[in-house]
Protein backbone atom coordinates (compact mmCIF):
# COMPACT_ATOMS: atom_id res chain seq x y z
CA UNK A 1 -19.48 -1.58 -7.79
CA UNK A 2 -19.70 -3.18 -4.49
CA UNK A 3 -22.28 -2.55 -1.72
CA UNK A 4 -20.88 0.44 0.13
CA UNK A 5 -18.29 1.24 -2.24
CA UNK A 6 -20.16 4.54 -2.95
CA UNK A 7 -19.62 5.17 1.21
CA UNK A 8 -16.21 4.16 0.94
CA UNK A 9 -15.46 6.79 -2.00
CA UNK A 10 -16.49 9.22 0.14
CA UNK A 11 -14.21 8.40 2.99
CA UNK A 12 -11.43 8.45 0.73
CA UNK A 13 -12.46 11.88 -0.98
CA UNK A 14 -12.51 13.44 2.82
CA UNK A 15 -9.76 11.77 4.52
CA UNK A 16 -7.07 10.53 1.70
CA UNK A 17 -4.44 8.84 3.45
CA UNK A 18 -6.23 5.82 4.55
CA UNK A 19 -4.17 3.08 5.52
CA UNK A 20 -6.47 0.17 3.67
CA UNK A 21 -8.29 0.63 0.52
CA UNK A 22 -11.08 -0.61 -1.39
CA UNK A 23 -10.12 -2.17 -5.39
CA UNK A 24 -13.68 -2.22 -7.45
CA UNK A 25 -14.25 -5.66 -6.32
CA UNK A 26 -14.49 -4.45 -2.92
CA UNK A 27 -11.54 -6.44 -1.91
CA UNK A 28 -9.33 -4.48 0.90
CA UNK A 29 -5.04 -4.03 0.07
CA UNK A 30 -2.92 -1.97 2.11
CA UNK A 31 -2.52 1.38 0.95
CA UNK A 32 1.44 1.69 0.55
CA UNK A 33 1.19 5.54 -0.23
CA UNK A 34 0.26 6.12 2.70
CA UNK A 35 2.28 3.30 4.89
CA UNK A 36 6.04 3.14 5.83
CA UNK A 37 5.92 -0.84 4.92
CA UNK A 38 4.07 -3.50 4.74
CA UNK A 39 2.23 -3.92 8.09
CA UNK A 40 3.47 -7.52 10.14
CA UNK A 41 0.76 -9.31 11.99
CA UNK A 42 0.93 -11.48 14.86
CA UNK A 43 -1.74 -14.25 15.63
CA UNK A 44 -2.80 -14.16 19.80
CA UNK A 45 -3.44 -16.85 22.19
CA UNK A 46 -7.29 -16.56 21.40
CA UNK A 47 -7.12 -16.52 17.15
CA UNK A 48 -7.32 -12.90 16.75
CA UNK A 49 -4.58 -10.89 15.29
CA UNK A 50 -2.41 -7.69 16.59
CA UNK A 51 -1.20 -5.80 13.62
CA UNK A 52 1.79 -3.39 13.51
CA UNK A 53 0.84 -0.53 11.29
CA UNK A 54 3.38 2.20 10.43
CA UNK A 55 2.49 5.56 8.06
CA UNK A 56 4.98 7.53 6.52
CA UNK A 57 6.47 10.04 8.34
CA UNK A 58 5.91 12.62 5.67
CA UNK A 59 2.13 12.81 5.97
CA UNK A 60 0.55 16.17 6.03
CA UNK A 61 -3.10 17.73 6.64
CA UNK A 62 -4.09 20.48 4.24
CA UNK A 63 -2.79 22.96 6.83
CA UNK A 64 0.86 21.56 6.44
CA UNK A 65 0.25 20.32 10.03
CA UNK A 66 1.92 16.43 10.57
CA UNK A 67 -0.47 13.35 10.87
CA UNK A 68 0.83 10.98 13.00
CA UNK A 69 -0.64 7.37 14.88
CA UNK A 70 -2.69 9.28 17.35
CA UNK A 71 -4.86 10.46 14.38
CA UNK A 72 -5.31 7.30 13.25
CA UNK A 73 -6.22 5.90 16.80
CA UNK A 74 -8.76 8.54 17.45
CA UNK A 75 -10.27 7.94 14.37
CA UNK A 76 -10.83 3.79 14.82
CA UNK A 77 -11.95 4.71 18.45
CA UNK A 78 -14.59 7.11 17.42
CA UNK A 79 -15.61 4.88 14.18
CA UNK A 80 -16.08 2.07 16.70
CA UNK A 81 -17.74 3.70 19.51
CA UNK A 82 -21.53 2.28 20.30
CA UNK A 83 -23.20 5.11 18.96
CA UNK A 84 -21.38 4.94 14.95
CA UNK A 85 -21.86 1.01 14.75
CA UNK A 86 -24.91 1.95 15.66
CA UNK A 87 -25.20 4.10 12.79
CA UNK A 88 -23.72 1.40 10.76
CA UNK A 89 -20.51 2.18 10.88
CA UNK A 90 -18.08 -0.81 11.89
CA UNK A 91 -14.02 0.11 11.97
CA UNK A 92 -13.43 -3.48 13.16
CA UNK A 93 -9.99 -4.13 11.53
CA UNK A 94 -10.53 -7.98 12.14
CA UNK A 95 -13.91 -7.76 9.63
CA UNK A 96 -11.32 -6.65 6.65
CA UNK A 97 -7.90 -8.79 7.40
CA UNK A 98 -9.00 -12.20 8.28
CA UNK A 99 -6.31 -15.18 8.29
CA UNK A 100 -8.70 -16.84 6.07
CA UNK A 101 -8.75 -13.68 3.35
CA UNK A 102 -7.15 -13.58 -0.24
């Protein structure tokens, strides 16, 4: 098992429609069964990339209620705030999907 794999289990266990995911080398994939396609990527002026991420639009909580983007964007936001990297949490996209990763 990787460093922080254990963490990671965890995450999935809680949330479970993550739109990366860990394999037990602690290399990252897209998770298709919870994405709409394969995300597209486009590389900026400065190197870094913009990503186009779409989830299916059948995704539910365990109310029934619908998950759509905004979850997801609240979720990076408050991963990434000071006060969680801090913590040593880091939801810095760019830190799994580099141009230079397998």
């Amino acid at each position: 098992s990787s460093p922080g794999a254990s963490d990671y289990d965890i995450q999935k266990l809680t949330s479970g429609h993550d739109t990366i995911m860990s394999d037990t080398d602690g290399i990252f994939h897209w998770n298709m069964s919870t994405l709409a396609e394969v995300p597209t990527s486009v590389v900026n002026a400065d190197g870094t990339l913009t990503y186009t991420i779409k989830i299916r639009d059948d995704l539910v909580f365990s109310d029934g209620s619908a998950i759509n983007a905004k979850h997801y964007v609240a979720s990076v936001l408050a991963n990434s705030s000071p006060v969680a990297v801090e913590a040593g949490g880091s939801w810095q996209i760019s830190h799994w999907f580099r141009p230079d990763s397998p």
